[in-house]
C-alpha atoms as a PDB file:
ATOM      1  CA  UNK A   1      87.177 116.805  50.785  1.00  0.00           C
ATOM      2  CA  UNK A   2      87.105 113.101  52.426  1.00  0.00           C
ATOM      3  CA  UNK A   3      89.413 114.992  54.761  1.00  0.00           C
ATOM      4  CA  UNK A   4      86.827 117.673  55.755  1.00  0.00           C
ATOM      5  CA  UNK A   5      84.053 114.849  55.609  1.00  0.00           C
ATOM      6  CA  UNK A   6      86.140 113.032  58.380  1.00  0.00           C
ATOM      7  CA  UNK A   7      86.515 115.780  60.519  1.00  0.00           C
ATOM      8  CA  UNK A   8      83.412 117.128  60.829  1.00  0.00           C
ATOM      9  CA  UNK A   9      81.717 113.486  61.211  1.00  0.00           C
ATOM     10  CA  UNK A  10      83.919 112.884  63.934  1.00  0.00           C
ATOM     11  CA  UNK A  11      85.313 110.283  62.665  1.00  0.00           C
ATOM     12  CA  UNK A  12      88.876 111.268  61.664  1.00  0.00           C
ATOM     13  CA  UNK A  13      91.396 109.536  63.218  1.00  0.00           C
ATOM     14  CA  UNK A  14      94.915 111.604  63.823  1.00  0.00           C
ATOM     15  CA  UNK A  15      97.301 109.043  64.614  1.00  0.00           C
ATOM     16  CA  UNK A  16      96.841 107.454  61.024  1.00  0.00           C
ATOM     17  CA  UNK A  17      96.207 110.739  58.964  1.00  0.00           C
ATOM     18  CA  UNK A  18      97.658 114.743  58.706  1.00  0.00           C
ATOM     19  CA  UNK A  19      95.431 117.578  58.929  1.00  0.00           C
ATOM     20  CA  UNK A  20      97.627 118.542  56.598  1.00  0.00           C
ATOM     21  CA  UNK A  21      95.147 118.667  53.646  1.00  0.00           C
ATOM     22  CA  UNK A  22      92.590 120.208  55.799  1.00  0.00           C
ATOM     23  CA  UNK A  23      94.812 122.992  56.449  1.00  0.00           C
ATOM     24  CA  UNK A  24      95.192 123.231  52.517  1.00  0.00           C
ATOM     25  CA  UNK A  25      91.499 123.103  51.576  1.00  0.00           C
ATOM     26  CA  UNK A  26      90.469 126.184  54.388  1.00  0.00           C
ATOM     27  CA  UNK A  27      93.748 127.809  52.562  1.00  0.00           C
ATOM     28  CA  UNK A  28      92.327 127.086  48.957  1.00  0.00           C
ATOM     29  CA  UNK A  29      88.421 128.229  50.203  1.00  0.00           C
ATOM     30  CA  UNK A  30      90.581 131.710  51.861  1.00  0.00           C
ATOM     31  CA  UNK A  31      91.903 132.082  48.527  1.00  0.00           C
ATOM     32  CA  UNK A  32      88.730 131.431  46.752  1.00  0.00           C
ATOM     33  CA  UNK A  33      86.730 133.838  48.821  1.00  0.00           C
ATOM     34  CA  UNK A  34      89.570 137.149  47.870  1.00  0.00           C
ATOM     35  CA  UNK A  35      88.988 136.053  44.109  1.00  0.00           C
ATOM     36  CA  UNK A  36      85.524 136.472  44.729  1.00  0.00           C
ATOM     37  CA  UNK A  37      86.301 139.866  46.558  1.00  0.00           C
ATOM     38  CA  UNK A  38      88.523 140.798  43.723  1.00  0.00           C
ATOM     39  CA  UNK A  39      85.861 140.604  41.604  1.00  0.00           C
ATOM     40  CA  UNK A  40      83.261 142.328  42.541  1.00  0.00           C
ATOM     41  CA  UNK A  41      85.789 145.322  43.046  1.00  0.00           C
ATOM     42  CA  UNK A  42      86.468 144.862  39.097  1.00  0.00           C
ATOM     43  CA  UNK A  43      82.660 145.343  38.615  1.00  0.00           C
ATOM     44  CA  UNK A  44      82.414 147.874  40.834  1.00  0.00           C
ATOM     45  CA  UNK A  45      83.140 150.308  38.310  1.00  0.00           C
ATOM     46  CA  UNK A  46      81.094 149.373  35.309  1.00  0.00           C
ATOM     47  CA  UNK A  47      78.469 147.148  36.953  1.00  0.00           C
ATOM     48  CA  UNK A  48      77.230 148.496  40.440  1.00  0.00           C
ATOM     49  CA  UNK A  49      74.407 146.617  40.604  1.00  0.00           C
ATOM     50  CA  UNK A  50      76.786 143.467  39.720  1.00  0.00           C
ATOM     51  CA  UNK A  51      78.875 144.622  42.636  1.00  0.00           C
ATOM     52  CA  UNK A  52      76.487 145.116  44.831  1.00  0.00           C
ATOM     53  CA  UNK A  53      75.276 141.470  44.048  1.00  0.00           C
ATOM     54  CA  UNK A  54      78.387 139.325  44.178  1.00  0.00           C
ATOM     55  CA  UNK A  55      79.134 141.194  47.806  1.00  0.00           C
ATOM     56  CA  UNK A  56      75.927 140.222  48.977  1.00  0.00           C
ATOM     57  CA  UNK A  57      76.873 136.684  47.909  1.00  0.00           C
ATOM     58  CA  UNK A  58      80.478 137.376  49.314  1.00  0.00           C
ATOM     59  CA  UNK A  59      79.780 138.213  52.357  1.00  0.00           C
ATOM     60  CA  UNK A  60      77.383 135.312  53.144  1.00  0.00           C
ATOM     61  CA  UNK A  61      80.221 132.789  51.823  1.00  0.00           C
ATOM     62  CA  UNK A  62      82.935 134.727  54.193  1.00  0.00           C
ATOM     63  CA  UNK A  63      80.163 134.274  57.061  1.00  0.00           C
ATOM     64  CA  UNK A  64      80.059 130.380  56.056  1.00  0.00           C
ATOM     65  CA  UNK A  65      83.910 129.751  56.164  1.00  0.00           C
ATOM     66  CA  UNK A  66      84.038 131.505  58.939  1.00  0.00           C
ATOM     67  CA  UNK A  67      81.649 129.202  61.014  1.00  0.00           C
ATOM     68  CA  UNK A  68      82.613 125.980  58.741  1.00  0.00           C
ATOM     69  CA  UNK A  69      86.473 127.047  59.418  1.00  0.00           C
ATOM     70  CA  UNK A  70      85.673 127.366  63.715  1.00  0.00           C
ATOM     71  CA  UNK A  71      84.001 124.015  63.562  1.00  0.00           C
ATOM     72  CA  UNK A  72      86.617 122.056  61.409  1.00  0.00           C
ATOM     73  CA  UNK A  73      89.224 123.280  64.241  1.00  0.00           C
ATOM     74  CA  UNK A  74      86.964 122.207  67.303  1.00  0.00           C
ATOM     75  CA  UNK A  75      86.444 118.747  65.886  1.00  0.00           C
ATOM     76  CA  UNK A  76      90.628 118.825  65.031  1.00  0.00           C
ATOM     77  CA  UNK A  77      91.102 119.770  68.142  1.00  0.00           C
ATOM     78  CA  UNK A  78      88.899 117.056  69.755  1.00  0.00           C
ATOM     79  CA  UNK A  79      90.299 114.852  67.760  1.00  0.00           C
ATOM     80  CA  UNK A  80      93.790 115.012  68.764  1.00  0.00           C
ATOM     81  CA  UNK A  81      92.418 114.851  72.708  1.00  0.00           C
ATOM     82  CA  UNK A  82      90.701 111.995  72.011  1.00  0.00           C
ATOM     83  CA  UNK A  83      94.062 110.194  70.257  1.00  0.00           C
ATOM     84  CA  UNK A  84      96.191 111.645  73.058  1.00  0.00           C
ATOM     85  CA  UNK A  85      94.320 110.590  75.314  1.00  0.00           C
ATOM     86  CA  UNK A  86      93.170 107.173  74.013  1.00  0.00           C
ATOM     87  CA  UNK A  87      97.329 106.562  73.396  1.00  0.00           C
ATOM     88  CA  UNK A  88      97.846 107.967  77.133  1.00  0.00           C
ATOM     89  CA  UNK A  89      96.173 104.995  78.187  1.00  0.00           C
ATOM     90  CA  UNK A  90      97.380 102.676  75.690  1.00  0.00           C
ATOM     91  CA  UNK A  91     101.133 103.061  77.014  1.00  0.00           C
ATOM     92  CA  UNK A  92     100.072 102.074  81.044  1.00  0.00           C
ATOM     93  CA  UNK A  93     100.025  98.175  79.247  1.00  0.00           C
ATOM     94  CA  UNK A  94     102.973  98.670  77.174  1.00  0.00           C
ATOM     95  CA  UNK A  95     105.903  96.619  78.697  1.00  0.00           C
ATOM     96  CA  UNK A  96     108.854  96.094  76.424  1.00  0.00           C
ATOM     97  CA  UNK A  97     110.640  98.979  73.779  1.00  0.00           C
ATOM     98  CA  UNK A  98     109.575  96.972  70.677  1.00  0.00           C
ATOM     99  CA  UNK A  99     105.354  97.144  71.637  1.00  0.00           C
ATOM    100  CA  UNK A 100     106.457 100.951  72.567  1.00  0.00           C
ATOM    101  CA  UNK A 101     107.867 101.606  68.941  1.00  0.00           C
ATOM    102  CA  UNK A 102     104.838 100.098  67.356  1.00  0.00           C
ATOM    103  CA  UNK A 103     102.050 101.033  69.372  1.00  0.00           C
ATOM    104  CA  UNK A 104     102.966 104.150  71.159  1.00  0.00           C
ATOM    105  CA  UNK A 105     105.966 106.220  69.844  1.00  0.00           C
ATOM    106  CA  UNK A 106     104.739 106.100  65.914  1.00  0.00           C
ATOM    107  CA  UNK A 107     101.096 107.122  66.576  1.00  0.00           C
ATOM    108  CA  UNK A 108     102.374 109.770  69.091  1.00  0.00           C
ATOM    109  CA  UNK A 109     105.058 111.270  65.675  1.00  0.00           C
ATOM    110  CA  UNK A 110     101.884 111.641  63.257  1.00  0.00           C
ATOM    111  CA  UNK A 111      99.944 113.480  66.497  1.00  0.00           C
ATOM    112  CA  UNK A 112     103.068 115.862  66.719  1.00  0.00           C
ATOM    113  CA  UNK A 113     103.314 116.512  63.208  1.00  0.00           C
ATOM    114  CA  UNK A 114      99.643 117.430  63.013  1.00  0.00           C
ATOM    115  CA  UNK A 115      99.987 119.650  66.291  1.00  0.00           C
ATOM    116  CA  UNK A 116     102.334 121.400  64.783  1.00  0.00           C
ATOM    117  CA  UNK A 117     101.220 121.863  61.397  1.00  0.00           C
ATOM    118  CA  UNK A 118      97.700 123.337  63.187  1.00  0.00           C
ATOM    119  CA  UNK A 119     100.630 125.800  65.405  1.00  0.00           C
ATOM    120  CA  UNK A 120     102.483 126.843  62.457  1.00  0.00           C
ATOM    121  CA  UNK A 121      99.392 127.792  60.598  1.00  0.00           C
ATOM    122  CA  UNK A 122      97.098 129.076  63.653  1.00  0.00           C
ATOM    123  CA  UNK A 123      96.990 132.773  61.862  1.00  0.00           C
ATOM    124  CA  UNK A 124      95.430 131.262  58.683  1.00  0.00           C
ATOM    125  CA  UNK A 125      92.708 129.151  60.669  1.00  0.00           C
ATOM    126  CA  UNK A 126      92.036 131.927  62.743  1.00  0.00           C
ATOM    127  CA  UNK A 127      92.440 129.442  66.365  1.00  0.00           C
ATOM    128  CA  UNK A 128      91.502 131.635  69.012  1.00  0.00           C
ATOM    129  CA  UNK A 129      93.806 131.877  72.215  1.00  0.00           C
ATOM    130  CA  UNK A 130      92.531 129.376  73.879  1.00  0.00           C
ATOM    131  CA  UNK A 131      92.646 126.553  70.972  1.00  0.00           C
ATOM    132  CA  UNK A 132      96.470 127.526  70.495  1.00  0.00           C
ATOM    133  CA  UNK A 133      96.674 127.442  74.355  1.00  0.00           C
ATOM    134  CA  UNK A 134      95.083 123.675  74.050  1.00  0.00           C
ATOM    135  CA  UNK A 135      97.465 123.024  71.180  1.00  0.00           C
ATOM    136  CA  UNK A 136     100.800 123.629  73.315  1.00  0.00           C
ATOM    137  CA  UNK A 137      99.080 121.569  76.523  1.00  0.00           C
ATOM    138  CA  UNK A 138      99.032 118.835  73.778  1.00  0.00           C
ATOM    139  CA  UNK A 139     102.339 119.406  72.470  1.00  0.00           C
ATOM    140  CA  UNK A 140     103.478 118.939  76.057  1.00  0.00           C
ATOM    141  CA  UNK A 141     101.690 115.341  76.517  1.00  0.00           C
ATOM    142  CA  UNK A 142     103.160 114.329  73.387  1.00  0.00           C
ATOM    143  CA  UNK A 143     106.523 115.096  73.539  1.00  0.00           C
ATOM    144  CA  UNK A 144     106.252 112.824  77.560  1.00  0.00           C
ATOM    145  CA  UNK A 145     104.606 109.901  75.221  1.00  0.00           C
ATOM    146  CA  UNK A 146     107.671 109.653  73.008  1.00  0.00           C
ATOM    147  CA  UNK A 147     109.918 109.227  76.043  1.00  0.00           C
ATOM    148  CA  UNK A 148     110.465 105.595  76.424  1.00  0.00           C
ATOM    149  CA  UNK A 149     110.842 104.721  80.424  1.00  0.00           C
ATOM    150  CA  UNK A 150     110.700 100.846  81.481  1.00  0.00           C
ATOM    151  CA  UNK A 151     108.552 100.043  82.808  1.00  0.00           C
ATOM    152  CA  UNK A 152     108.591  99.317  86.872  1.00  0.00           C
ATOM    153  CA  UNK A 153     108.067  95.898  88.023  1.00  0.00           C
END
């Protein structure tokens, strides 16, 4: 939950942490929310008015994690700008291969990883085309960072 706290305070920072268990917790509420689904099928039956109840209540909780689920990958999404970006112009005063190692090309291997784990799991957090579109443009700036040049005197 610190994860989700991060994230949606703005203040998660990418090149030190995955999104990894963000991915997991809108996975665990998905899961949550068919249980919930599930049962008020079950009740259907014998309980209408039951039914009719916990769908009401479903259907406001879907509309939540819905909303809660589109902001979580905006902020993500900003996020990994921000560290591209902030890393982007970190590497313009980077001069030897040892600084690069340390400041640049380890940052820019957690940014991949969480790229990627957002890509690989774009159907289950529902990114729209344009996020995934964002996502690759990323992908693209990263995989330039981790190519050491020398620097030009």
């Amino acid at each position: 939950m610190l994860v989700l706290h991060d994230i949606l305070s703005s203040t998660l920072d990418v090149k030190y942490h995955s999104v990894r268990e963000a991915v997991h917790a809108s996975y665990s509420a998905e899961q949550n929310l068919v249980d919930v689904f599930v049962a008020a099928g079950a009740a259907a039956r014998t309980q209408p008015r039951m039914a009719w109840a916990t769908m009401t209540q479903y259907n406001r909780l879907a509309s939540c994690h819905a909303r809660l689920q589109k902001r979580l990958n905006g902020a993500t999404i900003s996020a990994l700008k921000k560290a591209v970006r902030s890393l982007e112009e970190q590497r313009k005063g980077v001069k030897d291969l040892g600084n690069y190692l340390v400041e640049i090309a380890i940052f820019s291997l957690q940014i991949e990883e969480n790229i990627e784990t957002l890509l690989d799991n774009s159907d289950l957090l529902r990114l729209e085309e344009h996020q995934v579109s964002q996502l690759h443009k990323l992908l693209g700036r990263v995989k330039t960072l981790l190519e050491w040049k020398r620097p030009q005197d």
